[in-house]
C-alpha atoms as a PDB file:
ATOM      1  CA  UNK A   1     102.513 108.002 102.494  1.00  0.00           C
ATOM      2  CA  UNK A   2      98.993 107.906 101.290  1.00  0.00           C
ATOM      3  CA  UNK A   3      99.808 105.259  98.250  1.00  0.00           C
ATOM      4  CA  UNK A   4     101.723 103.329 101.048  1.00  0.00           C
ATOM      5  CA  UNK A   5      98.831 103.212 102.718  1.00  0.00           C
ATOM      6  CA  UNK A   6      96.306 102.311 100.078  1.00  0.00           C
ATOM      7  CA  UNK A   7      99.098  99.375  99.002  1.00  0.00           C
ATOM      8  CA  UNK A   8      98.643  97.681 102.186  1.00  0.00           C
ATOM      9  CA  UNK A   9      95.070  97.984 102.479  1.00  0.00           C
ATOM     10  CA  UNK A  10      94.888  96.246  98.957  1.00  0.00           C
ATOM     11  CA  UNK A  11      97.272  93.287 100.416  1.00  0.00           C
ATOM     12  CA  UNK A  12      94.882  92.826 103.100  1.00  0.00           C
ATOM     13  CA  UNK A  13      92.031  92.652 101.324  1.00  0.00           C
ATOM     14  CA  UNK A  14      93.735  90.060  99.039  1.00  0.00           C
ATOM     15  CA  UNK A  15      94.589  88.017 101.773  1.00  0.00           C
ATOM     16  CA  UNK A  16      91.195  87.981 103.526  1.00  0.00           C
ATOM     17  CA  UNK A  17      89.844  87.020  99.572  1.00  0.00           C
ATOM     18  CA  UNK A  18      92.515  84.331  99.314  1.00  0.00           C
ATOM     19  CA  UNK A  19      92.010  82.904 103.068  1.00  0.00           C
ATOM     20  CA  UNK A  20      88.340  82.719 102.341  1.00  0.00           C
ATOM     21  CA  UNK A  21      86.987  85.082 104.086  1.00  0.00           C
ATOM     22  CA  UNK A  22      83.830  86.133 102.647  1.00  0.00           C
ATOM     23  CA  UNK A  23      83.870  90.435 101.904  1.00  0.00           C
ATOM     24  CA  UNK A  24      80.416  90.872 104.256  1.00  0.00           C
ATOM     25  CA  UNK A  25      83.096  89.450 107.021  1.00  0.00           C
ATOM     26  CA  UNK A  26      85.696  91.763 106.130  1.00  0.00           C
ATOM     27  CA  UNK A  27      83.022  95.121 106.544  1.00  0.00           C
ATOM     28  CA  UNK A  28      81.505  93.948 109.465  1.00  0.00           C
ATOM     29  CA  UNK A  29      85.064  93.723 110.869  1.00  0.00           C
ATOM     30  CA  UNK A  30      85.584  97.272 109.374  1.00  0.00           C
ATOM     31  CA  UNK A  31      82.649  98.915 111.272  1.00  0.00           C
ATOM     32  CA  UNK A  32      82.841  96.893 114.153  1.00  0.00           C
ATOM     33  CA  UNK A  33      86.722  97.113 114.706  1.00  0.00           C
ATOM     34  CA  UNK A  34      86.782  94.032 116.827  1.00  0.00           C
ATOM     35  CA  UNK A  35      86.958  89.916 115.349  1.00  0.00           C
ATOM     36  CA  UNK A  36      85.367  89.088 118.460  1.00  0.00           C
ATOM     37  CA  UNK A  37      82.324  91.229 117.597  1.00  0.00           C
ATOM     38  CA  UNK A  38      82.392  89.894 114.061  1.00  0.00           C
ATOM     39  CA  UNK A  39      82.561  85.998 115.553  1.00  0.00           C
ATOM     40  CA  UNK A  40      79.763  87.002 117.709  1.00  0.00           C
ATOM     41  CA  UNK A  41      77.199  88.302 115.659  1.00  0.00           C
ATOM     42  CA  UNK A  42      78.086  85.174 113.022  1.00  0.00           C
ATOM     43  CA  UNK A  43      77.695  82.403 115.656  1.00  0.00           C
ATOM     44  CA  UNK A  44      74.671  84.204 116.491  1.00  0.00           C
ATOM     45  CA  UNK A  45      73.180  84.631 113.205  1.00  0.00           C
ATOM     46  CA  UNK A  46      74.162  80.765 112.600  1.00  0.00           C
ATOM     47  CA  UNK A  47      72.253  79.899 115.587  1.00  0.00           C
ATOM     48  CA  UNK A  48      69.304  82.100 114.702  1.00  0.00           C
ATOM     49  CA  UNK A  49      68.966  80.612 111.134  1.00  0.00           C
ATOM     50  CA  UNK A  50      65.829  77.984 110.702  1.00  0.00           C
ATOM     51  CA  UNK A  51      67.160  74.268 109.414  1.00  0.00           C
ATOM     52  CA  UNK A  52      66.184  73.526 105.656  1.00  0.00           C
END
């Protein structure tokens, strides 16, 4: 059960590299438990961030 487990989470995280999605995404999304929350803070951040 426990290498079933640990076989998915490794497809996941494959697909989230392959898709683009850069890692800080993926363990923000981890602790936060929500894409919403994840969107949010990056929109936010994005906003927050001075123009070169």
């Amino acid at each position: 059960m426990e290498r079933e487990l640990e076989q998915e989470w490794l497809y996941l995280m494959m697909q989230a590299k392959q898709m683009g999605i850069p890692i800080e995404e993926v363990r923000q999304f981890l602790q936060q438990g929500s894409l919403e929350d994840v969107s949010y803070q990056k929109s936010k951040s994005e906003f927050l961030r001075p123009s070169p």
